[in-house]
N, C-alpha and C. Protein backbone atom coordinates (compact mmCIF):
# COMPACT_ATOMS: atom_id res chain seq x y z
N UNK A 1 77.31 196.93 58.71
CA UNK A 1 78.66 196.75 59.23
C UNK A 1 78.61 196.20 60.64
N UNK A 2 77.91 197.03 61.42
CA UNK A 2 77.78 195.97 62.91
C UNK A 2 77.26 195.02 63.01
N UNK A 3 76.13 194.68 61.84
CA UNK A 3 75.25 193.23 61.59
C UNK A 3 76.80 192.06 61.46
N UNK A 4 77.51 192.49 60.53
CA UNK A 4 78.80 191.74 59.86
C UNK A 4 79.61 191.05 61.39
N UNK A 5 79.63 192.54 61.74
CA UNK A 5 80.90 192.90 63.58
C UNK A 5 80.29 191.74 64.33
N UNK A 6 78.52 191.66 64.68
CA UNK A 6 77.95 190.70 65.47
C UNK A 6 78.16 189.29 65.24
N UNK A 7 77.68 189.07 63.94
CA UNK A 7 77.84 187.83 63.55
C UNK A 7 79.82 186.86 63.41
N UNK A 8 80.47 188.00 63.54
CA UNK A 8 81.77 187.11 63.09
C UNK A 8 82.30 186.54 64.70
N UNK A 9 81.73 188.05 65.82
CA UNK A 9 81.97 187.92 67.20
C UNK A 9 81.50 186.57 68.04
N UNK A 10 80.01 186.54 67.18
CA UNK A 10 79.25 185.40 67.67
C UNK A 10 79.88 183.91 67.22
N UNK A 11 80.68 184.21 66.08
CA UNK A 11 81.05 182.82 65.87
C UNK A 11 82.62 182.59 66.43
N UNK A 12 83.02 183.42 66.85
CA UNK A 12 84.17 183.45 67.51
C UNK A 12 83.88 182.81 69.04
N UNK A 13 82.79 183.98 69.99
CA UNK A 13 82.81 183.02 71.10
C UNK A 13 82.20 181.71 70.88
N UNK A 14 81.50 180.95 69.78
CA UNK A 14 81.40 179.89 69.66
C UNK A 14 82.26 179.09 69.43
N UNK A 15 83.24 179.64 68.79
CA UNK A 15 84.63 178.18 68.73
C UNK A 15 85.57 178.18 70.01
N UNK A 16 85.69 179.28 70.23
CA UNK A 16 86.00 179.42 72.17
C UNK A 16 85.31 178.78 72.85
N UNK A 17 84.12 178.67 72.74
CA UNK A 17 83.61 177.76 73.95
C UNK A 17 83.37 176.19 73.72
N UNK A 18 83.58 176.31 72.38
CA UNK A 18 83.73 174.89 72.17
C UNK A 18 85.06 173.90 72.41
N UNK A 19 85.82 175.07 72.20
CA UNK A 19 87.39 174.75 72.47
C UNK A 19 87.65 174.45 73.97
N UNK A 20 86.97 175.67 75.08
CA UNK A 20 87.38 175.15 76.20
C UNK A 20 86.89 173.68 76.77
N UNK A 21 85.41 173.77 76.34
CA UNK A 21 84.66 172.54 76.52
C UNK A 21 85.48 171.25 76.09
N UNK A 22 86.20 171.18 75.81
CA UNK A 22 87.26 169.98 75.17
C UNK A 22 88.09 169.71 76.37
N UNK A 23 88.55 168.54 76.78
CA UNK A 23 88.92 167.51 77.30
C UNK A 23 90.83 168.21 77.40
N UNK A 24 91.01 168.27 78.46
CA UNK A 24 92.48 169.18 78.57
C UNK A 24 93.82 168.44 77.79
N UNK A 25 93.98 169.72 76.91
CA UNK A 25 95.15 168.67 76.00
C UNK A 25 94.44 168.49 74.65
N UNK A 26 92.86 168.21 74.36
CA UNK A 26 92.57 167.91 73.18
C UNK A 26 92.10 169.18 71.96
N UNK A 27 92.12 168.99 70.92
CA UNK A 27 92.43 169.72 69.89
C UNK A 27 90.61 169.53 69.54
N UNK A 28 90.36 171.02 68.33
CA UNK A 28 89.13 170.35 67.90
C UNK A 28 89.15 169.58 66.43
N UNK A 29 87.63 168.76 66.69
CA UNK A 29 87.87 167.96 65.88
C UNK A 29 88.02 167.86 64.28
N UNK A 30 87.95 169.24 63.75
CA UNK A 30 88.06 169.76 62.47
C UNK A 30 89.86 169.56 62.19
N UNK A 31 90.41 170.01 63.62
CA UNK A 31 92.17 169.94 63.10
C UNK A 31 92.82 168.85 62.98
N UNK A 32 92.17 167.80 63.28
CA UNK A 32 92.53 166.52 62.75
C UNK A 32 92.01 165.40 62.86
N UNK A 33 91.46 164.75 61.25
CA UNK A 33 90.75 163.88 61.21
C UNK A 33 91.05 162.78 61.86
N UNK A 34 89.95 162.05 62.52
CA UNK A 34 89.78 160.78 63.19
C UNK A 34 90.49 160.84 64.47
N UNK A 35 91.36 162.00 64.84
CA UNK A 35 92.02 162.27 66.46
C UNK A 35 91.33 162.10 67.40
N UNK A 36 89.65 162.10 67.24
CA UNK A 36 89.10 162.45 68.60
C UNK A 36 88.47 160.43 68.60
N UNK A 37 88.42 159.48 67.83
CA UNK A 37 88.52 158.30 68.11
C UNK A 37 89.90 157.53 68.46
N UNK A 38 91.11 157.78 68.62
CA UNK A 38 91.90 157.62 68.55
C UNK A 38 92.06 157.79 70.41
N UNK A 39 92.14 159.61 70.62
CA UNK A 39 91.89 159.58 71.83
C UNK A 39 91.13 158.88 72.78
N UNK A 40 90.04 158.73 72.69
CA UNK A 40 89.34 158.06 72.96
C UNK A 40 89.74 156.83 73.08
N UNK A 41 90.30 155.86 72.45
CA UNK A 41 90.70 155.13 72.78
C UNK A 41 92.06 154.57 73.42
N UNK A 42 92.48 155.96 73.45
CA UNK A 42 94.16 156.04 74.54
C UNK A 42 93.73 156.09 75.50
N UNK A 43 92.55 156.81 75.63
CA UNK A 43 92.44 157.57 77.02
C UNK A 43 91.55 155.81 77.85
N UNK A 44 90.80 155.01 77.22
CA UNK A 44 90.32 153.60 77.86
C UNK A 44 91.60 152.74 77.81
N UNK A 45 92.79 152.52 77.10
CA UNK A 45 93.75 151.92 76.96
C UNK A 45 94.26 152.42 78.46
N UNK A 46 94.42 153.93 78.41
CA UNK A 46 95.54 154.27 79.86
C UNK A 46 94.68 154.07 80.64
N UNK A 47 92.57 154.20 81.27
CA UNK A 47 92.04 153.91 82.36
C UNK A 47 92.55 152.59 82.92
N UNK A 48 92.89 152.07 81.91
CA UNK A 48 93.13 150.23 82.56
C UNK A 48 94.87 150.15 83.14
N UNK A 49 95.64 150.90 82.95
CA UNK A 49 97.06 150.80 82.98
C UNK A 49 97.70 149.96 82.39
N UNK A 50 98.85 149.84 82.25
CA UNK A 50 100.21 149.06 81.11
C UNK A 50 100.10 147.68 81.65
N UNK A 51 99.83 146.82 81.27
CA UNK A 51 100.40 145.36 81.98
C UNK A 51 100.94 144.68 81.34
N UNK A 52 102.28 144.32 81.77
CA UNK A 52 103.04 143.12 80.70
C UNK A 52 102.89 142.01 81.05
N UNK A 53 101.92 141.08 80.04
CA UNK A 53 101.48 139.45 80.53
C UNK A 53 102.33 138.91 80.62
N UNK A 54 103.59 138.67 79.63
CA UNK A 54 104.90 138.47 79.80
C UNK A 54 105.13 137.87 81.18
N UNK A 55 105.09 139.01 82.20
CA UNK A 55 105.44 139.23 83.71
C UNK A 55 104.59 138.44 84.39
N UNK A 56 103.28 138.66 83.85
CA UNK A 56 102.23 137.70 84.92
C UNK A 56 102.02 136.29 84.29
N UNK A 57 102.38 135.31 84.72
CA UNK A 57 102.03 133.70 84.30
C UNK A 57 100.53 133.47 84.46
N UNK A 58 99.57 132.82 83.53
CA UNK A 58 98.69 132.56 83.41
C UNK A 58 98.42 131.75 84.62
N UNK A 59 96.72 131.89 85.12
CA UNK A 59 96.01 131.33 86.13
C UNK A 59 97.00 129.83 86.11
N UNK A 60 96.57 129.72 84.83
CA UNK A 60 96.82 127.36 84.67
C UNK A 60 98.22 127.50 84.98
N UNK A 61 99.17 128.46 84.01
CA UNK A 61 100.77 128.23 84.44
C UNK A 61 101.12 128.23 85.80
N UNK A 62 100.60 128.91 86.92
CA UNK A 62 100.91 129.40 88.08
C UNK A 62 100.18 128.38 88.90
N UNK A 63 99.15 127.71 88.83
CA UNK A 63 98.53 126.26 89.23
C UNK A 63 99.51 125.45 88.75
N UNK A 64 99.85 125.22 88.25
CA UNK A 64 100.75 123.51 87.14
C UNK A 64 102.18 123.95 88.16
N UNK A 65 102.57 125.45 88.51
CA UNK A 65 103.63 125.59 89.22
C UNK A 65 103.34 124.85 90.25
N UNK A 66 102.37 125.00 91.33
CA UNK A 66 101.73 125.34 92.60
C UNK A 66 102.12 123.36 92.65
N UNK A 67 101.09 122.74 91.70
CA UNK A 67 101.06 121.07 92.16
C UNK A 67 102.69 120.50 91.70
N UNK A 68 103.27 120.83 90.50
CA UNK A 68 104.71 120.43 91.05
C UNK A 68 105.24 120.36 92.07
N UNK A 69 105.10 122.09 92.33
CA UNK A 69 106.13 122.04 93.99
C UNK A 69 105.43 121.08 94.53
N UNK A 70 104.03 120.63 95.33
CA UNK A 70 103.19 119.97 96.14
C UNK A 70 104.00 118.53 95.77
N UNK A 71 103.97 117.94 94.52
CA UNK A 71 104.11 116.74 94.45
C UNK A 71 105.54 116.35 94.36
N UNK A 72 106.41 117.48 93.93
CA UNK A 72 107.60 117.33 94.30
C UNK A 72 108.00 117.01 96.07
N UNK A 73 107.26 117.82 96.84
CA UNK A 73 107.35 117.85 97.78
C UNK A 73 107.57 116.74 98.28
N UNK A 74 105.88 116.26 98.39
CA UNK A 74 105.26 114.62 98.42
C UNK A 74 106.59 113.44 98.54
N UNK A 75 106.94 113.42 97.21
CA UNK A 75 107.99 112.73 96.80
C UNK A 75 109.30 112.82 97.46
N UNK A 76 109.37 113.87 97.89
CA UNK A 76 111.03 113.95 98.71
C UNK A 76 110.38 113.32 100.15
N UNK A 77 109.24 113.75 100.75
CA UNK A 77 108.87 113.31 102.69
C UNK A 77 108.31 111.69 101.92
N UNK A 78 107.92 111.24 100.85
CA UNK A 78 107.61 110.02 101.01
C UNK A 78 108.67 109.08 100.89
N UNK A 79 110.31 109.60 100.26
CA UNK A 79 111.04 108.72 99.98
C UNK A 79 112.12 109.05 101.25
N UNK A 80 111.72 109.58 102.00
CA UNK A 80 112.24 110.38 103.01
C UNK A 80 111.62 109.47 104.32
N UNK A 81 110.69 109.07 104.14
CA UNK A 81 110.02 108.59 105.34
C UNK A 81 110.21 106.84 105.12
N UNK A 82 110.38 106.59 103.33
CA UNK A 82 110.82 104.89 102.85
C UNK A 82 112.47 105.00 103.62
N UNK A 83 112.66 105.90 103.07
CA UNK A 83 115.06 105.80 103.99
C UNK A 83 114.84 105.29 105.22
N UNK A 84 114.14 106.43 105.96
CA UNK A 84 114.01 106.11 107.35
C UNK A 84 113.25 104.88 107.75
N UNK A 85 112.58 104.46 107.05
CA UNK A 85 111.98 103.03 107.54
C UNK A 85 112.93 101.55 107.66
N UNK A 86 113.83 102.59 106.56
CA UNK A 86 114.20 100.97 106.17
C UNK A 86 115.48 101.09 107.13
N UNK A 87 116.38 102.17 107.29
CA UNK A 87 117.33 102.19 108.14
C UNK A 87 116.75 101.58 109.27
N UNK A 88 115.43 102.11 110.04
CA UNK A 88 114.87 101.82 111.17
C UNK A 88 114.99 100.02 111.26
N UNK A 89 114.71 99.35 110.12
CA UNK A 89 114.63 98.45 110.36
C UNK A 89 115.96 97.60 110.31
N UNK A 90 117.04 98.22 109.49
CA UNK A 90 117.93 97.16 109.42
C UNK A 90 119.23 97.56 111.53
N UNK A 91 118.44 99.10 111.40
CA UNK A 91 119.22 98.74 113.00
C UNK A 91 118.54 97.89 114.24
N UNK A 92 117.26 97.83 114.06
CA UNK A 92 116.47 96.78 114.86
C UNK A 92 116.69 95.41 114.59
N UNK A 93 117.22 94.77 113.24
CA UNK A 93 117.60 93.57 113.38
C UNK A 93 119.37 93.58 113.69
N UNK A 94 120.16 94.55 113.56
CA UNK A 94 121.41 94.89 113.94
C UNK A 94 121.42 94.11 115.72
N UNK A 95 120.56 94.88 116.21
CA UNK A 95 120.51 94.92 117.67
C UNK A 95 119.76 93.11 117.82
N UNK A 96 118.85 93.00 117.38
CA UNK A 96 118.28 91.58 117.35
C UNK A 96 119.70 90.33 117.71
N UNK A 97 120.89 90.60 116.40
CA UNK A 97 121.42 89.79 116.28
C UNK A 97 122.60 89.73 117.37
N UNK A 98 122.83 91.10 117.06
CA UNK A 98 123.79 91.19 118.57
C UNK A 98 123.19 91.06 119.87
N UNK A 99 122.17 90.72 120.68
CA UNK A 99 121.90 90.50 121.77
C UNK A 99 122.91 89.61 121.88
N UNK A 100 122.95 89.42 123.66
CA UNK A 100 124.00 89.11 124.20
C UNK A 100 123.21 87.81 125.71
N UNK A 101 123.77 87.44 126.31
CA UNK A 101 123.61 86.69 127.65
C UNK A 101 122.43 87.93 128.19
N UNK A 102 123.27 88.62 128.53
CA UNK A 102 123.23 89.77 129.65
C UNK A 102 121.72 90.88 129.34
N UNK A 103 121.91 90.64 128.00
CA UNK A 103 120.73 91.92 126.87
C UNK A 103 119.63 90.91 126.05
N UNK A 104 119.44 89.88 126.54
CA UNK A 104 118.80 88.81 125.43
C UNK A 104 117.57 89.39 124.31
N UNK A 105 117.27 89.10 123.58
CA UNK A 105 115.98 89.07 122.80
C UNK A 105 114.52 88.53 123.63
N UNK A 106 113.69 88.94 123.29
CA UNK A 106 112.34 88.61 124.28
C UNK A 106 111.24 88.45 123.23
N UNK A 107 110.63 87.27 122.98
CA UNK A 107 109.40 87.03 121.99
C UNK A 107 109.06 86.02 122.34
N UNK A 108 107.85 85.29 121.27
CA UNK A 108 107.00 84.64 121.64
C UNK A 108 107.81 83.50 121.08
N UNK A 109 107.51 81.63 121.64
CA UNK A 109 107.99 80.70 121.04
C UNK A 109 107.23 79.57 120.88
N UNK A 110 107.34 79.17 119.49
CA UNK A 110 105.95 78.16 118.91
C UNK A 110 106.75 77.07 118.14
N UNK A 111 105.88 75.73 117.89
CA UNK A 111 106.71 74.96 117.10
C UNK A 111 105.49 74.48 115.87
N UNK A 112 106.54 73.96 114.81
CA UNK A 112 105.76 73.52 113.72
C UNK A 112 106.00 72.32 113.20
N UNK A 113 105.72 71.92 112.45
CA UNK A 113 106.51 70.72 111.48
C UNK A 113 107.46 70.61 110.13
N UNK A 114 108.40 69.97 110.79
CA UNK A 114 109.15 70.47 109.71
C UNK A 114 109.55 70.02 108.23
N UNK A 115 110.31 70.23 107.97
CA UNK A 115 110.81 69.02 106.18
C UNK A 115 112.02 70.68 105.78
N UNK A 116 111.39 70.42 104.34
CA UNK A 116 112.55 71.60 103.48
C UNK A 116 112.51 73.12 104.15
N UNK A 117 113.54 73.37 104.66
CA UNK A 117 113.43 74.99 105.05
C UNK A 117 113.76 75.79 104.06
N UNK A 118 113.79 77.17 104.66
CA UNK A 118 114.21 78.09 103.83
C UNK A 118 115.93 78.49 103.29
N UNK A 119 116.27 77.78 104.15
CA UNK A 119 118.13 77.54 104.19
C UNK A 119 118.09 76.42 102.94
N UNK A 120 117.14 75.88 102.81
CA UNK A 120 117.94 74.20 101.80
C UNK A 120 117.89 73.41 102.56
N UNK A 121 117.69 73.30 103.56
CA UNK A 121 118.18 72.24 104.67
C UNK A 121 116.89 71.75 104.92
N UNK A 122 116.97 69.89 104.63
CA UNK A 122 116.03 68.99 104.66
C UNK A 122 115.84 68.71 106.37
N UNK A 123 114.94 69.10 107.16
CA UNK A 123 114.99 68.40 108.67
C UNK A 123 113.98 67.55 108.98
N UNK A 124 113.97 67.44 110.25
CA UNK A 124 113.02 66.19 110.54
C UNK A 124 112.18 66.95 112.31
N UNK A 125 111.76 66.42 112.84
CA UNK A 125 110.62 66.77 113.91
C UNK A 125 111.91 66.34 114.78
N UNK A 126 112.72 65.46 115.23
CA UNK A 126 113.78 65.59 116.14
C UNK A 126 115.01 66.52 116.47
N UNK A 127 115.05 67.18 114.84
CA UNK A 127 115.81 68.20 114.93
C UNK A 127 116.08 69.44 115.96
N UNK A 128 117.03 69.78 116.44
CA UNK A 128 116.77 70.88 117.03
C UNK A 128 117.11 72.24 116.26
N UNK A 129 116.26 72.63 115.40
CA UNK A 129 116.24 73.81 114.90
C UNK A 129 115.08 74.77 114.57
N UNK A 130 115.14 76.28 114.06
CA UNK A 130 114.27 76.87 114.49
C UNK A 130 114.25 77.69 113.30
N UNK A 131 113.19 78.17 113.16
CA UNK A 131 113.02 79.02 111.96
C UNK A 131 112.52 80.87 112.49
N UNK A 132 113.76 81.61 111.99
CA UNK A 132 113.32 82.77 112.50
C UNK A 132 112.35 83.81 111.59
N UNK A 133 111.74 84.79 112.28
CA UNK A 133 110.66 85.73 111.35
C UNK A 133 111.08 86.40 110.18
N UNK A 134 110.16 86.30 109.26
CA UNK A 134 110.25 86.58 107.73
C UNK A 134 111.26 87.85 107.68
N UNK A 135 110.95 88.55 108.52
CA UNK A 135 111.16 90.55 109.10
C UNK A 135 113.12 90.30 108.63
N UNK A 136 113.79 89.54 110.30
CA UNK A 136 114.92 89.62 110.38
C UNK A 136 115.42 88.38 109.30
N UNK A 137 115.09 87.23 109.16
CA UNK A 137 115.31 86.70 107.91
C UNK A 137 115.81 87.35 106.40
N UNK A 138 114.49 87.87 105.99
CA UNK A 138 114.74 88.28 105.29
C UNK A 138 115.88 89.58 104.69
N UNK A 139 116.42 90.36 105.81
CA UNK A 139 117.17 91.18 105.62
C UNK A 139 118.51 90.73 105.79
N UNK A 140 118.63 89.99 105.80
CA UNK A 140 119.89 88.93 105.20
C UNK A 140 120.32 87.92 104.43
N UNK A 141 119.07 88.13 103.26
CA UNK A 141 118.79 87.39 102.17
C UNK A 141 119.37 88.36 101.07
N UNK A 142 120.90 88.78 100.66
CA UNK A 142 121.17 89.67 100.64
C UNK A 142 121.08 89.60 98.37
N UNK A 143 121.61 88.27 98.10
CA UNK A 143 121.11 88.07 96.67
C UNK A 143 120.19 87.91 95.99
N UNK A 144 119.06 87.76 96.75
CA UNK A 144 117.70 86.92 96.55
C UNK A 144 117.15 85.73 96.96
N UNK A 145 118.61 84.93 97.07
CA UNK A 145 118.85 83.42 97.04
C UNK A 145 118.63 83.32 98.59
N UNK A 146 116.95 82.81 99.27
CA UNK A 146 117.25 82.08 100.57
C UNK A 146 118.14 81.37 101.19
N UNK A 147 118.63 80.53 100.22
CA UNK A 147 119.61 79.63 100.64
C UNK A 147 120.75 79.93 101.07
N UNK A 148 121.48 81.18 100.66
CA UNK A 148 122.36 81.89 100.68
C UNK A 148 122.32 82.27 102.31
N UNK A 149 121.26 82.86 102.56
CA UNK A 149 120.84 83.37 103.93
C UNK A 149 122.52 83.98 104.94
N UNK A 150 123.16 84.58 105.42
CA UNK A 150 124.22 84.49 106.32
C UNK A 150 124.02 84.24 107.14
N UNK A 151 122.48 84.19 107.70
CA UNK A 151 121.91 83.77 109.22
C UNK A 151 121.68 81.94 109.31
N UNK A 152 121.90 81.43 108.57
CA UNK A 152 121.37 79.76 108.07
C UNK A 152 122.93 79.25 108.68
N UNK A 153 122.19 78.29 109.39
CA UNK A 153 123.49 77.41 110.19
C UNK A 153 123.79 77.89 111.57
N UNK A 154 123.48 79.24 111.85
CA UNK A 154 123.71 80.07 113.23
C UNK A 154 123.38 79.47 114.52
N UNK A 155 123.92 79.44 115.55
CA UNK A 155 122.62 78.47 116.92
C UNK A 155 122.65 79.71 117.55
N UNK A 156 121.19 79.44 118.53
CA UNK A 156 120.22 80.55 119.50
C UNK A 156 120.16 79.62 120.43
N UNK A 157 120.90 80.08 121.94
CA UNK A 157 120.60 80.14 122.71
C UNK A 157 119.17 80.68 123.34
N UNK A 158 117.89 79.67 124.02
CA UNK A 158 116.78 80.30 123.63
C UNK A 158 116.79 79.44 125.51
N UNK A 159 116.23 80.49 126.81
CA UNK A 159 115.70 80.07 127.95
C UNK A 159 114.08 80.83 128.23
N UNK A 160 113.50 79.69 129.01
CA UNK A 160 112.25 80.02 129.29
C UNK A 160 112.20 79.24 130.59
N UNK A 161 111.94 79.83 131.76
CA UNK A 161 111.83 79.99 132.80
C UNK A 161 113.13 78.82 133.34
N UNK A 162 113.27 77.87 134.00
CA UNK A 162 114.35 77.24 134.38
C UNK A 162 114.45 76.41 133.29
N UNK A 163 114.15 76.40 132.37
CA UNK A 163 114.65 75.24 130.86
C UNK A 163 114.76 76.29 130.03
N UNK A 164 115.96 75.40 128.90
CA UNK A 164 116.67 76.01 128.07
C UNK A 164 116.95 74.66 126.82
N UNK A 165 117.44 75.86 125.69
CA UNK A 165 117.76 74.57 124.71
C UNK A 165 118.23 75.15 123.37
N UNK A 166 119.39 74.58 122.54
CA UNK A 166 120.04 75.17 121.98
C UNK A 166 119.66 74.95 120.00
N UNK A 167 119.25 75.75 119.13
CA UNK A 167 118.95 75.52 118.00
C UNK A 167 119.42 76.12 116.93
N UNK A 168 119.63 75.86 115.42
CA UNK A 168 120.07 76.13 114.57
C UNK A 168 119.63 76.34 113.55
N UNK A 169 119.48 77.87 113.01
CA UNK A 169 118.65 78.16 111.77
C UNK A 169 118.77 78.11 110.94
N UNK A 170 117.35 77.27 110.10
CA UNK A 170 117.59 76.51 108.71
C UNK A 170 116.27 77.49 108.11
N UNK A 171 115.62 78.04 109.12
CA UNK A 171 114.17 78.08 108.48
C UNK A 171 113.72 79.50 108.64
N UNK A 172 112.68 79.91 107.60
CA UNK A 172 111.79 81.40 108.31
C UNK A 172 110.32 81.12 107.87
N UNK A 173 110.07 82.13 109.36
CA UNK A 173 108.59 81.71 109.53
C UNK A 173 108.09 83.12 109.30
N UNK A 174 106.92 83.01 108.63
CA UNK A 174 106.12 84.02 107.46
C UNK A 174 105.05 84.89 108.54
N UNK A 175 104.67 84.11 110.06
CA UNK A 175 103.63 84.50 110.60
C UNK A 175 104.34 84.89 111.57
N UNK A 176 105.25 85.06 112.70
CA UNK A 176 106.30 85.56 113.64
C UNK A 176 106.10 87.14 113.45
N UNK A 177 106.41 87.47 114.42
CA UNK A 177 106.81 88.77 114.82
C UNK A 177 108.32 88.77 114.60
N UNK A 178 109.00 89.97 114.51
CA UNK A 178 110.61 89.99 114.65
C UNK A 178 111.54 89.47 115.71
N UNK A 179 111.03 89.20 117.02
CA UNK A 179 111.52 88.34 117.75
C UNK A 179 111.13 86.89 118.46
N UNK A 180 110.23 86.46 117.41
CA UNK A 180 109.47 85.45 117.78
C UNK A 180 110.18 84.20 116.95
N UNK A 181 109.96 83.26 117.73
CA UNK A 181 111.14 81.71 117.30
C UNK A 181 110.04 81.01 117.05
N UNK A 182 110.33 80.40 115.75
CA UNK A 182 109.35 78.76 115.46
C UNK A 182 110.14 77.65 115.49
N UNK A 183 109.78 76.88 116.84
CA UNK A 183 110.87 75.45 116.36
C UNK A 183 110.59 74.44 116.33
N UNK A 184 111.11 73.45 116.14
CA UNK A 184 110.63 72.00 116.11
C UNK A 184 109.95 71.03 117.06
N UNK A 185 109.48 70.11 116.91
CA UNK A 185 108.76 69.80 118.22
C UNK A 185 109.26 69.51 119.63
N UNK A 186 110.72 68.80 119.12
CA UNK A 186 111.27 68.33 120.13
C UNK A 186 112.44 69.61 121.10
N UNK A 187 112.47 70.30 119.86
CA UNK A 187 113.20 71.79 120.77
C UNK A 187 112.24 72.40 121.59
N UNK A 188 111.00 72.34 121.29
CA UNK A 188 110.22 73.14 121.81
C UNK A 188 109.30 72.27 123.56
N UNK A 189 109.68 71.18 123.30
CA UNK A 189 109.64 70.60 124.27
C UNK A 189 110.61 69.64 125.28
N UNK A 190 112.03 70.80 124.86
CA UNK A 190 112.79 71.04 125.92
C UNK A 190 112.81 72.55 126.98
N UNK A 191 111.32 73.29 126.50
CA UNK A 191 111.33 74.04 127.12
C UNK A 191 110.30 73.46 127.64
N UNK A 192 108.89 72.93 127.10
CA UNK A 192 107.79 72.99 127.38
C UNK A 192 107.03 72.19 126.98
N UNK A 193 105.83 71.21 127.67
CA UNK A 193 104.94 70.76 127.10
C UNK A 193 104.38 70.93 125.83
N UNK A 194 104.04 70.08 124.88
CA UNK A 194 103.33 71.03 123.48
C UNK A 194 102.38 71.51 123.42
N UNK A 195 101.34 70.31 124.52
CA UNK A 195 100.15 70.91 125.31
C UNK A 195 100.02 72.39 125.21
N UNK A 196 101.41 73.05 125.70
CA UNK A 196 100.97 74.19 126.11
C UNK A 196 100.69 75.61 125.00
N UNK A 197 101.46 74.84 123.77
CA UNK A 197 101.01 75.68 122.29
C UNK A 197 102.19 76.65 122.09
N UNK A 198 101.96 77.60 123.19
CA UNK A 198 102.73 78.90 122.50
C UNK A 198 103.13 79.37 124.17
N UNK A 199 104.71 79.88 124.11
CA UNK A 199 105.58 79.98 125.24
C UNK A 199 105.54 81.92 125.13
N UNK A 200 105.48 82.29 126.02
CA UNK A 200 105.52 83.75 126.05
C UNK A 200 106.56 84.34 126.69
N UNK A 201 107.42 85.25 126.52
CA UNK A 201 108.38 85.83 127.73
C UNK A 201 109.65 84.88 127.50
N UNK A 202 110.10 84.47 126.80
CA UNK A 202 110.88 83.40 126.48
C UNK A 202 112.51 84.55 126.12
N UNK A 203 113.20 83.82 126.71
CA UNK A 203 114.62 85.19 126.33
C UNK A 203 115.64 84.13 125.06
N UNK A 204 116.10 84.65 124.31
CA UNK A 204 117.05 83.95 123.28
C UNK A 204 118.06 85.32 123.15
N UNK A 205 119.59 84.50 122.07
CA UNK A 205 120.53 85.45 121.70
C UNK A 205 121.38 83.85 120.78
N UNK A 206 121.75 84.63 119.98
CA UNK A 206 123.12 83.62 118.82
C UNK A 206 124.46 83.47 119.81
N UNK A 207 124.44 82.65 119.95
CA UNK A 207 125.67 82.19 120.43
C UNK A 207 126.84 81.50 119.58
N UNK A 208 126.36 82.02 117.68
CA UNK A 208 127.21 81.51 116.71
C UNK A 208 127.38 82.09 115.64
């Protein structure tokens, strides 16, 4: 009878201590099959915590975001910086055309040879006319059509040091600076020898 008493005692504190030995919360593994793989794998599911990918955009999605914005960017300061150029330029020939006596224009003055200009207009080397830079030319080539030009037919008052001399634009010159005059031979040597090539410091303004 106490052999019986020992042995049932002994297997009692054995399922007690097997029980406490268990993981807080868990059951043993006789009371329900396959529970203790299951746990096991809740319990590595919860070490890592809940994450909804949903929420997080992939490495590439969140890059492909990143260079849009960049090139969006790009695109607004580059067409941003084309506005401003071009405004810049059409108020610099604004001011070009309006010079006055008092405010003249200041560039370099050269002559060439002439025939068909850019106006249509057939001239000759006696002519007194002048062909202005591609720059302000061209921004009054407003159809395409050179000929059209609103600046073609205009006269420039043009002085260089005590000589002066009056010309009329038929022509544009491709190599000029924006205030630089190309004119004919004989205009150009009512300022100056031809000898001398190229006139510097020279003041002009439209007087038409």
């Amino acid at each position: 009878m106490f052999k019986g008493a020992a042995i049932l005692l002994l297997t009692l504190t054995s399922f007690v201590a097997a029980t406490i030995s268990l993981p807080h919360g868990e059951r043993p593994l006789h009371r329900r099959r396959g529970w203790a793989r299951r746990t096991l794998e809740e319990r590595q599911a919860g070490s890592h915590g809940h994450e909804n990918h949903a929420s997080h955009p992939a490495s590439g999605s969140f890059s492909s975001q990143v260079v849009a914005a960049v090139q969006k960017t790009t695109t607004t300061q580059a067409t941003s910086t084309t506005t401003s150029s071009e405004s810049s330029s059409t108020d610099s020939s604004s001011n070009i055309v309006a010079a006055t006596s008092s405010s003249p224009n200041t560039g370099e003055i050269t002559y060439y040879t002439t025939g068909l200009g850019a106006c249509g207009v057939t001239s000759t080397d006696t002519d007194r006319i002048v062909a202005l830079s591609q720059d302000l030319y061209d921004l009054y080539t407003t159809n395409g059509n050179s000929n059209d030009n609103s600046l073609c037919g205009k006269t420039i008052h043009i002085e260089y040091g005590s000589s002066s001399t009056d010309v009329t634009v038929v022509d544009r010159c491709t190599g000029c600076a924006s205030t630089d005059l190309d004119l004919s031979p004989t205009a150009f040597t009512d300022l100056a020898s031809e000898s001398v090539g190229r006139l510097t410091g020279a003041s002009w303004y439209f007087t038409s």
